[in-house]
C-alpha atoms as a PDB file:
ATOM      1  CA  UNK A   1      60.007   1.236  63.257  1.00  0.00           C
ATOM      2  CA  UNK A   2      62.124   2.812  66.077  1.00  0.00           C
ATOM      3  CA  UNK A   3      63.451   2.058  69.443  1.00  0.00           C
ATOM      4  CA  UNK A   4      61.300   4.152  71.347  1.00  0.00           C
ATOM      5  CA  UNK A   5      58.584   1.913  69.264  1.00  0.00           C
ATOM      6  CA  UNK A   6      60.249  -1.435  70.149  1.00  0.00           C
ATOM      7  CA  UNK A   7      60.558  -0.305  73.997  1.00  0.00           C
ATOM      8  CA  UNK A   8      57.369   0.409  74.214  1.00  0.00           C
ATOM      9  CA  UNK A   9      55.625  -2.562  72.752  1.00  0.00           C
ATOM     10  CA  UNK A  10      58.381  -4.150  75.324  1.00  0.00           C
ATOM     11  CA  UNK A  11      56.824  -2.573  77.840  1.00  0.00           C
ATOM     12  CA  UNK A  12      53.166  -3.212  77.051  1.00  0.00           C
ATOM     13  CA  UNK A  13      53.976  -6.865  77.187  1.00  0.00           C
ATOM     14  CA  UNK A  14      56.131  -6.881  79.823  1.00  0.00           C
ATOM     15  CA  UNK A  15      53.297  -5.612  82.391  1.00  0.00           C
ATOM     16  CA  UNK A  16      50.944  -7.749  80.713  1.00  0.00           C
ATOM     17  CA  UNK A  17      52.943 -11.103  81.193  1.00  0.00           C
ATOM     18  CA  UNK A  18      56.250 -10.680  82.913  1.00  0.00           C
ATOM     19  CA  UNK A  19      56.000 -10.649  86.651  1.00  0.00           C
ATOM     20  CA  UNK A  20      59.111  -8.840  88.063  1.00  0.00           C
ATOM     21  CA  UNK A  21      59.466  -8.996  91.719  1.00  0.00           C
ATOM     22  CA  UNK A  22      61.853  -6.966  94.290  1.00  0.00           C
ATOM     23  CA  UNK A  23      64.660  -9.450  93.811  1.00  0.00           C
ATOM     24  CA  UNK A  24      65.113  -8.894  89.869  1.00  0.00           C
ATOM     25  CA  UNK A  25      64.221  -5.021  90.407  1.00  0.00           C
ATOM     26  CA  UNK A  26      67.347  -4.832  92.838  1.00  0.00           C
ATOM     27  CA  UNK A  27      69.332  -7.124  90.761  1.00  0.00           C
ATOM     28  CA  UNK A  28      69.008  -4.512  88.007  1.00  0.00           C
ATOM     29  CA  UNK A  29      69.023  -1.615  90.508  1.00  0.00           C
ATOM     30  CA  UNK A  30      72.217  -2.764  92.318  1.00  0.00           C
ATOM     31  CA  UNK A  31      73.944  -3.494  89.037  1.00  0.00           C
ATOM     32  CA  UNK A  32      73.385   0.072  87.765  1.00  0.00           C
ATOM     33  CA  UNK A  33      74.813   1.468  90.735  1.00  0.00           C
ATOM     34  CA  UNK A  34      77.513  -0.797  90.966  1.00  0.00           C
ATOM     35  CA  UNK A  35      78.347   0.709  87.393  1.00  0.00           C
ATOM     36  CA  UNK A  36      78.224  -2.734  85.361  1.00  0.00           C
ATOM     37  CA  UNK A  37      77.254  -2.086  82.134  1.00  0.00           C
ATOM     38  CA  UNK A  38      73.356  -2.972  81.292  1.00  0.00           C
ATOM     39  CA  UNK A  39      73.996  -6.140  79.111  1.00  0.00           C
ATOM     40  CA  UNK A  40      71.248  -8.195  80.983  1.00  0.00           C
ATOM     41  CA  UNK A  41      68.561  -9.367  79.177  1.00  0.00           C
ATOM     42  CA  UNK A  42      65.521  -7.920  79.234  1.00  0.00           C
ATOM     43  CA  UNK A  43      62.407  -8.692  81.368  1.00  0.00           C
ATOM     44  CA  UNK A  44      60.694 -10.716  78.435  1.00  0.00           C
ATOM     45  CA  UNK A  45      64.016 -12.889  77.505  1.00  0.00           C
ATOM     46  CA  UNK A  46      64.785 -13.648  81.100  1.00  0.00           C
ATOM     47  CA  UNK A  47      60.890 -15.265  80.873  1.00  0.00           C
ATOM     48  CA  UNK A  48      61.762 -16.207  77.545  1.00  0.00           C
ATOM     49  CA  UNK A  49      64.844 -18.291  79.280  1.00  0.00           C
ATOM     50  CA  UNK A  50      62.793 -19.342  82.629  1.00  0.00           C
ATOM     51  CA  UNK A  51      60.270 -20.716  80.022  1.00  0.00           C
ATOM     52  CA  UNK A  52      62.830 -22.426  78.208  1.00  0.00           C
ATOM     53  CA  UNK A  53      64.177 -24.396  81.063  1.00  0.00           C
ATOM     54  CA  UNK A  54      61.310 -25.244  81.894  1.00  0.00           C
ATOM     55  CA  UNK A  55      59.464 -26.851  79.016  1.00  0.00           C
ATOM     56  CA  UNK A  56      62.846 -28.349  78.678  1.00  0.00           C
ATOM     57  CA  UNK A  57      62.633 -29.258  82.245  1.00  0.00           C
ATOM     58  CA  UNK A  58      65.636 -28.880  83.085  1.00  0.00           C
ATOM     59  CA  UNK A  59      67.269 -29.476  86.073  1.00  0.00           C
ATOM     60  CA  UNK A  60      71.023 -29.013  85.574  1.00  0.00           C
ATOM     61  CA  UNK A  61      71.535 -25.589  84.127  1.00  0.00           C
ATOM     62  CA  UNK A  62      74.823 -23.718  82.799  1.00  0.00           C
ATOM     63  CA  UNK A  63      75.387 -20.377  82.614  1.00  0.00           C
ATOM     64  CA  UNK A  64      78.512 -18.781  80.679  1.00  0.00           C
ATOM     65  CA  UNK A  65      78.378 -15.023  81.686  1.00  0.00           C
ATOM     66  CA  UNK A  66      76.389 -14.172  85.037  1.00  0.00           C
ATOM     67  CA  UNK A  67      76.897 -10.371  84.823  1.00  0.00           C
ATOM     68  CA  UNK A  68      75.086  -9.238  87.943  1.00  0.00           C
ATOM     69  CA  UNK A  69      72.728 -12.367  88.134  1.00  0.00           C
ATOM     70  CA  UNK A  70      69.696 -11.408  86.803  1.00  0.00           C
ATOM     71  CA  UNK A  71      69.398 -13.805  83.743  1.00  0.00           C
ATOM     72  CA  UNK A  72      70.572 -16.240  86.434  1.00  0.00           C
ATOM     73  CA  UNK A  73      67.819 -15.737  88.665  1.00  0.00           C
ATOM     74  CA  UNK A  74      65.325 -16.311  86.097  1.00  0.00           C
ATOM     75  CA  UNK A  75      67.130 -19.376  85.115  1.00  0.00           C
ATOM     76  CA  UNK A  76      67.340 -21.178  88.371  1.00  0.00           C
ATOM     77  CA  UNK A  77      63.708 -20.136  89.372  1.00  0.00           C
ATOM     78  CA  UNK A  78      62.600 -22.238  86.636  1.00  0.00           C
ATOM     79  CA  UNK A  79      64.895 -25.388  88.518  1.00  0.00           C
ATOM     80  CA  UNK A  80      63.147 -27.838  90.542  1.00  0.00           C
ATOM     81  CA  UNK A  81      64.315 -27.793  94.886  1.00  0.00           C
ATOM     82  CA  UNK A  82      67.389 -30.048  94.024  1.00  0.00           C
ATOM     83  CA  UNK A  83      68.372 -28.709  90.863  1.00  0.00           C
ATOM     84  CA  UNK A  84      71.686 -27.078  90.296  1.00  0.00           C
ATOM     85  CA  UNK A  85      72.565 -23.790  88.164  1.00  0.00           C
ATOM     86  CA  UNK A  86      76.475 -23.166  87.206  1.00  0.00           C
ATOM     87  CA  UNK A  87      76.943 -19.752  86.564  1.00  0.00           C
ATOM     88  CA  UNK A  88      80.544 -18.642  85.169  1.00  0.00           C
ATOM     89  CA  UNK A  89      82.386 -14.879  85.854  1.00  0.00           C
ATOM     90  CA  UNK A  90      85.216 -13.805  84.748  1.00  0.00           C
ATOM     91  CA  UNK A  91      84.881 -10.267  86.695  1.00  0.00           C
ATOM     92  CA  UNK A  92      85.116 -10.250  90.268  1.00  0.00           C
ATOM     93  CA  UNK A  93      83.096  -7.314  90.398  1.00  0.00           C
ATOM     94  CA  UNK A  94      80.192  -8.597  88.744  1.00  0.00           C
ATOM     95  CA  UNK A  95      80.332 -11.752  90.294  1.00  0.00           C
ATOM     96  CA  UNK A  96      80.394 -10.005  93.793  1.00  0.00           C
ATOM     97  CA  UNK A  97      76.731  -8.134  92.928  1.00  0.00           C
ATOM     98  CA  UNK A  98      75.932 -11.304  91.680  1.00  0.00           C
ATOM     99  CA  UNK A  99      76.447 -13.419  94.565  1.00  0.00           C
ATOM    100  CA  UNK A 100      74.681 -10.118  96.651  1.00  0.00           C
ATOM    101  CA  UNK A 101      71.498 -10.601  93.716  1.00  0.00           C
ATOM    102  CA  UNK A 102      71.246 -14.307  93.787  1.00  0.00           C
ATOM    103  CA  UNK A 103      71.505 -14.747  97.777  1.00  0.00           C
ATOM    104  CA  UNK A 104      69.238 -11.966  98.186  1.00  0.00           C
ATOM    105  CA  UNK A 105      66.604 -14.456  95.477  1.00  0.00           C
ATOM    106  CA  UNK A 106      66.871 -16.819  98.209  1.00  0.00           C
ATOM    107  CA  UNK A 107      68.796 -19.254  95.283  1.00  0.00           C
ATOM    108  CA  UNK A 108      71.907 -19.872  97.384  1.00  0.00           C
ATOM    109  CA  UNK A 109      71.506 -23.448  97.242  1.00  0.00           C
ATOM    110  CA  UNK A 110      70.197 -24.051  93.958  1.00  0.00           C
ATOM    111  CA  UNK A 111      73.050 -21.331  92.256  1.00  0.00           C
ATOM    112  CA  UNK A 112      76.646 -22.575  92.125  1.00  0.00           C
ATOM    113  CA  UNK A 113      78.612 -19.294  91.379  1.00  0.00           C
ATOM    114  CA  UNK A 114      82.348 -19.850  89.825  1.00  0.00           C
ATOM    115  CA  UNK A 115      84.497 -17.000  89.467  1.00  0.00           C
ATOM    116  CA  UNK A 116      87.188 -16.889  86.813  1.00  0.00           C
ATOM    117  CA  UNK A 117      88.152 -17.073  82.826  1.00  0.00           C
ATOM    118  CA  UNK A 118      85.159 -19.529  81.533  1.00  0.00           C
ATOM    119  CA  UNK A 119      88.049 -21.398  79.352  1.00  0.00           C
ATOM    120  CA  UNK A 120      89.573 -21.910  82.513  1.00  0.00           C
ATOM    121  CA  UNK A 121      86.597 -23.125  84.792  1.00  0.00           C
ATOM    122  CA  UNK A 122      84.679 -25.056  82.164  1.00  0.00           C
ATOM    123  CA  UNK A 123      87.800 -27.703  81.761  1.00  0.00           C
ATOM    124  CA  UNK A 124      87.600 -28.154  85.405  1.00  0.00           C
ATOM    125  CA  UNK A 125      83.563 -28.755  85.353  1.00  0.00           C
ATOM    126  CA  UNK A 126      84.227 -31.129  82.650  1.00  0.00           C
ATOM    127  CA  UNK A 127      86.716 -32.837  84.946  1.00  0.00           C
ATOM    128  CA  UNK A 128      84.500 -33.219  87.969  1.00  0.00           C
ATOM    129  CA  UNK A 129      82.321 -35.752  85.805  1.00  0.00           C
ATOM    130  CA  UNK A 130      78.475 -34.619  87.816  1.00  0.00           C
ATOM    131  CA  UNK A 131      75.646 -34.664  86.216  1.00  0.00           C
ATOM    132  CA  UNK A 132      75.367 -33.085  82.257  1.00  0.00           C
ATOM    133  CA  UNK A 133      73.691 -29.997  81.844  1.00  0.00           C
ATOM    134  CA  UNK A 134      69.954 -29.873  79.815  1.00  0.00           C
ATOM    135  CA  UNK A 135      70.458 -26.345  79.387  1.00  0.00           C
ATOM    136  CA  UNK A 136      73.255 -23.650  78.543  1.00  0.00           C
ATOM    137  CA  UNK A 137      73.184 -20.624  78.248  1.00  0.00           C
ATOM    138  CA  UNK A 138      76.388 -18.462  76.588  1.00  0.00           C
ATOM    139  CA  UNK A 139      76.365 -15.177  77.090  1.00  0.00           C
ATOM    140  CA  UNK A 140      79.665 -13.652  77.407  1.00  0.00           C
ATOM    141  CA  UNK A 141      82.677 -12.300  75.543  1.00  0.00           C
ATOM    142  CA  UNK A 142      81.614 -13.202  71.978  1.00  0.00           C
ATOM    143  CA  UNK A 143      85.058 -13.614  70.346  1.00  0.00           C
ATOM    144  CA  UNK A 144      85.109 -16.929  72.185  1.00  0.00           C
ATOM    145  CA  UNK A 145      81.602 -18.473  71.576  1.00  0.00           C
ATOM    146  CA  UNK A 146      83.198 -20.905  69.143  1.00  0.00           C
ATOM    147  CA  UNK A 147      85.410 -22.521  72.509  1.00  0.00           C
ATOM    148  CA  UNK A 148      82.743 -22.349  74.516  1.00  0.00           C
ATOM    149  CA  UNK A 149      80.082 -24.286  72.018  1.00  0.00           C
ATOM    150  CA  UNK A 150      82.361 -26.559  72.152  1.00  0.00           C
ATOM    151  CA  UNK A 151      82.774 -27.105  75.831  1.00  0.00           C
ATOM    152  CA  UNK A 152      79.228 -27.241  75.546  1.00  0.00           C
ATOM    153  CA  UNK A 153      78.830 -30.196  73.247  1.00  0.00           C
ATOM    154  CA  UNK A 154      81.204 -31.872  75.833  1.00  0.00           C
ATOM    155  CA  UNK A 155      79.021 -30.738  79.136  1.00  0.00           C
ATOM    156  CA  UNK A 156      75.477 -31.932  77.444  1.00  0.00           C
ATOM    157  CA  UNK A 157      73.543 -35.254  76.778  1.00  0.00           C
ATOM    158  CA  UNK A 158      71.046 -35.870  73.800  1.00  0.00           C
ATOM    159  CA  UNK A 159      67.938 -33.696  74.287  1.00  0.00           C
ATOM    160  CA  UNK A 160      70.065 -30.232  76.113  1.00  0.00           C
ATOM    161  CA  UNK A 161      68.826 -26.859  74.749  1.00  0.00           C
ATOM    162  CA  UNK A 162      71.810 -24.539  74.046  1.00  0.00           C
ATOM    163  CA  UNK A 163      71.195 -20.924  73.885  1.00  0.00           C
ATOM    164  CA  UNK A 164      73.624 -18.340  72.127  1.00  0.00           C
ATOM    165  CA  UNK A 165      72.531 -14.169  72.968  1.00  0.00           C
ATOM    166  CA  UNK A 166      73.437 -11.242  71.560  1.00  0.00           C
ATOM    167  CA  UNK A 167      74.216 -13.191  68.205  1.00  0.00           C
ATOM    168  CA  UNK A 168      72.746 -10.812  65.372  1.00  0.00           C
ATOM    169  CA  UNK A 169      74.267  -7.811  66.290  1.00  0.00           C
ATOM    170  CA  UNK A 170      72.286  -4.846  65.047  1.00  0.00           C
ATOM    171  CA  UNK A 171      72.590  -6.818  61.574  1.00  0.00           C
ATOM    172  CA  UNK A 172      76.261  -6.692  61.530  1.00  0.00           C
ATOM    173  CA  UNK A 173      76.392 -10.363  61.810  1.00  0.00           C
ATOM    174  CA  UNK A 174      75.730 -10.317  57.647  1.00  0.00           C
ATOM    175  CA  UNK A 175      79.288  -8.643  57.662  1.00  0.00           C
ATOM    176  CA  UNK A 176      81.620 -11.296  56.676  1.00  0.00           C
ATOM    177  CA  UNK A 177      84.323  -8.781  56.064  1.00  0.00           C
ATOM    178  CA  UNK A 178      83.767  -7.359  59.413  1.00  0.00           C
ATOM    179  CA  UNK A 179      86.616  -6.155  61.289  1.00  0.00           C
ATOM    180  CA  UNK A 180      84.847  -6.530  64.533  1.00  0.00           C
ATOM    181  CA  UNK A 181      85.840  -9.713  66.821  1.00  0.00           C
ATOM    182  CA  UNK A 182      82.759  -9.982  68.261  1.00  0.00           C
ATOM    183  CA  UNK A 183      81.291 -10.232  64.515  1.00  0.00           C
ATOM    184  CA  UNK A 184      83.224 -12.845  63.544  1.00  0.00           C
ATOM    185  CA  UNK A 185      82.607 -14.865  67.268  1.00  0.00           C
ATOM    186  CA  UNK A 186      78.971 -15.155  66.327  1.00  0.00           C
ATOM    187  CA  UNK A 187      79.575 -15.748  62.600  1.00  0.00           C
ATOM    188  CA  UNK A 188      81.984 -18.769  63.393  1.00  0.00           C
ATOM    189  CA  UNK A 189      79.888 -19.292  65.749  1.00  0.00           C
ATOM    190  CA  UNK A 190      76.864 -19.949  63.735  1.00  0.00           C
ATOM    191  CA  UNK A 191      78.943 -21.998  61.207  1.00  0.00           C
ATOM    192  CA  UNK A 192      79.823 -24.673  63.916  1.00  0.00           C
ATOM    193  CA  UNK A 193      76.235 -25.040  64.666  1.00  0.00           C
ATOM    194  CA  UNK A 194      75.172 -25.239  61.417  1.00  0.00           C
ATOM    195  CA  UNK A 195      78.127 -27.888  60.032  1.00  0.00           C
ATOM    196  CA  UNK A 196      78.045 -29.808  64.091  1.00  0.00           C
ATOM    197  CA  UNK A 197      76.078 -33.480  63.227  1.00  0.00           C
ATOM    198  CA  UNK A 198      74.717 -33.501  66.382  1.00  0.00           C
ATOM    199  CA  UNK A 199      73.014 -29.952  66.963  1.00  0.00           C
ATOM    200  CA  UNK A 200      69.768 -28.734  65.078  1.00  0.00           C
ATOM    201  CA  UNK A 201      69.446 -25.290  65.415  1.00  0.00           C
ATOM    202  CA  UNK A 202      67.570 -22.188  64.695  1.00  0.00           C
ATOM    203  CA  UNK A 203      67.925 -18.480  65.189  1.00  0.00           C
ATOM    204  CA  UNK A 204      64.956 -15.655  66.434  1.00  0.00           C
ATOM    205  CA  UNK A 205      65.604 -11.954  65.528  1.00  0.00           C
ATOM    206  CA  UNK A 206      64.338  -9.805  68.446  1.00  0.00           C
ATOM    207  CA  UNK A 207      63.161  -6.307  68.752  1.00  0.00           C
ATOM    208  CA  UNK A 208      62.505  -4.604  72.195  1.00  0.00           C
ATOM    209  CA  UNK A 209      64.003  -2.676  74.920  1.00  0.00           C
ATOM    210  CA  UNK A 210      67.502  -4.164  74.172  1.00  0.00           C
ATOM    211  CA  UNK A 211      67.451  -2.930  70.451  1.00  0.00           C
ATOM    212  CA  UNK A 212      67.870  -5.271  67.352  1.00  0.00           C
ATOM    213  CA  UNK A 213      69.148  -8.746  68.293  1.00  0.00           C
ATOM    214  CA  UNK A 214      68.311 -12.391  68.904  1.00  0.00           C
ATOM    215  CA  UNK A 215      69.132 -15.620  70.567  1.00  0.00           C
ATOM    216  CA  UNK A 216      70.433 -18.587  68.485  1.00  0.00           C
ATOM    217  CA  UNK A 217      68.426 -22.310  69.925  1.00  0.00           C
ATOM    218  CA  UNK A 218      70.646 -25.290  68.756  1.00  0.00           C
ATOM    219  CA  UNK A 219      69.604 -28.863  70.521  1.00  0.00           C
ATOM    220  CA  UNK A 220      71.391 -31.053  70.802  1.00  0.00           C
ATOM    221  CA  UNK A 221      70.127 -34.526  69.293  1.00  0.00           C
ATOM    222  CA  UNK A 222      72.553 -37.227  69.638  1.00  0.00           C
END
């Protein structure tokens, strides 16, 4: 099978069952132009994620990688009037079309943008003891997903839904002599899950618009 195959059984889905409106168009729009690269997800895994919170129903929602908002946007759609949605940058750039994307959704007071190194900001979120989070969502430099599963584990309750993206990378996650950083992120990873007591976990492979991936689903039961 072949990308142009994958992107277009994305796209025959996508208009079937995805409902993008003006502000995720622009989000993507306004990241292109703003020259971010186009890491988002795609129109089916932000629904994926929206539908995620909210059979979880979530209500506290973290986000470790906002990029120019548009996973975010799905995410805190999916938040009841009073819930709250952390989303962490480390670029000022792309958390500058992000805060233009999400105020633009009309999330402003749902979407609690922080702006800086996530190993830096998520000690500080642990230290202002609010609410735990039933959902995260880590999708940012992969070299540190093992730090920031564990700042997860410390941010969540019994019952929170953890999501790792990007985590099969085009199959080179079966490398375990792989020279690549990001490689052995996901693979270490994907251990920590798998030896953790408290997670249970599970990974999907995906196939679309964003090429050969998939999203690892760990909750977290005690």
């Amino acid at each position: 099978m072949s990308q142009q195959t994958w992107t277009a059984v994305d796209a025959y889905f996508d208009d079937l069952l995805v409902d993008e409106d003006d502000a995720l168009l622009q989000a993507v729009a306004d990241s292109e132009a703003a020259g971010l690269p186009p890491h988002q997800v795609s129109p089916g895994q932000g629904k994926l994620l929206s539908l995620l919170a909210t059979l979880r129903g979530a209500r506290t929602v973290l986000e470790i990688g906002t990029l120019g908002g548009y996973s975010t946007i799905w995410l805190a759609r999916a938040l009841p009037a009073d819930g709250r949605l952390v989303t962490v940058e480390a670029d000022a750039t792309c958390a500058a079309v992000a805060a233009a994307n999400i105020s633009r959704a009309g999330l402003d007071g749902i979407v609690d943008l922080r702006v800086g190194k996530a190993l830096d900001v998520l000690p500080r979120l642990a230290d202002e003891r609010r609410d735990l989070f039933d959902l995260v969502f880590i999708d940012a430099d992969k070299p540190s997903n093992p730090q920031y599963l564990e700042w997860a584990l410390k941010l969540t309750r019994p019952g929170s839904v953890i999501i790792g993206d990007n985590v099969v990378r085009n199959g080179a996650v079966t490398d375990a002599a792989s020279t690549d950083p990001r490689v052995q992120g996901v693979r270490r990873f994907t251990e920590l899950i798998s030896q953790h007591p408290r997670l249970s976990a599970t990974t999907i492979q995906t196939v679309g618009s964003k090429g050969y991936d998939g999203f690892t689903l760990a909750l977290v039961t005690r």
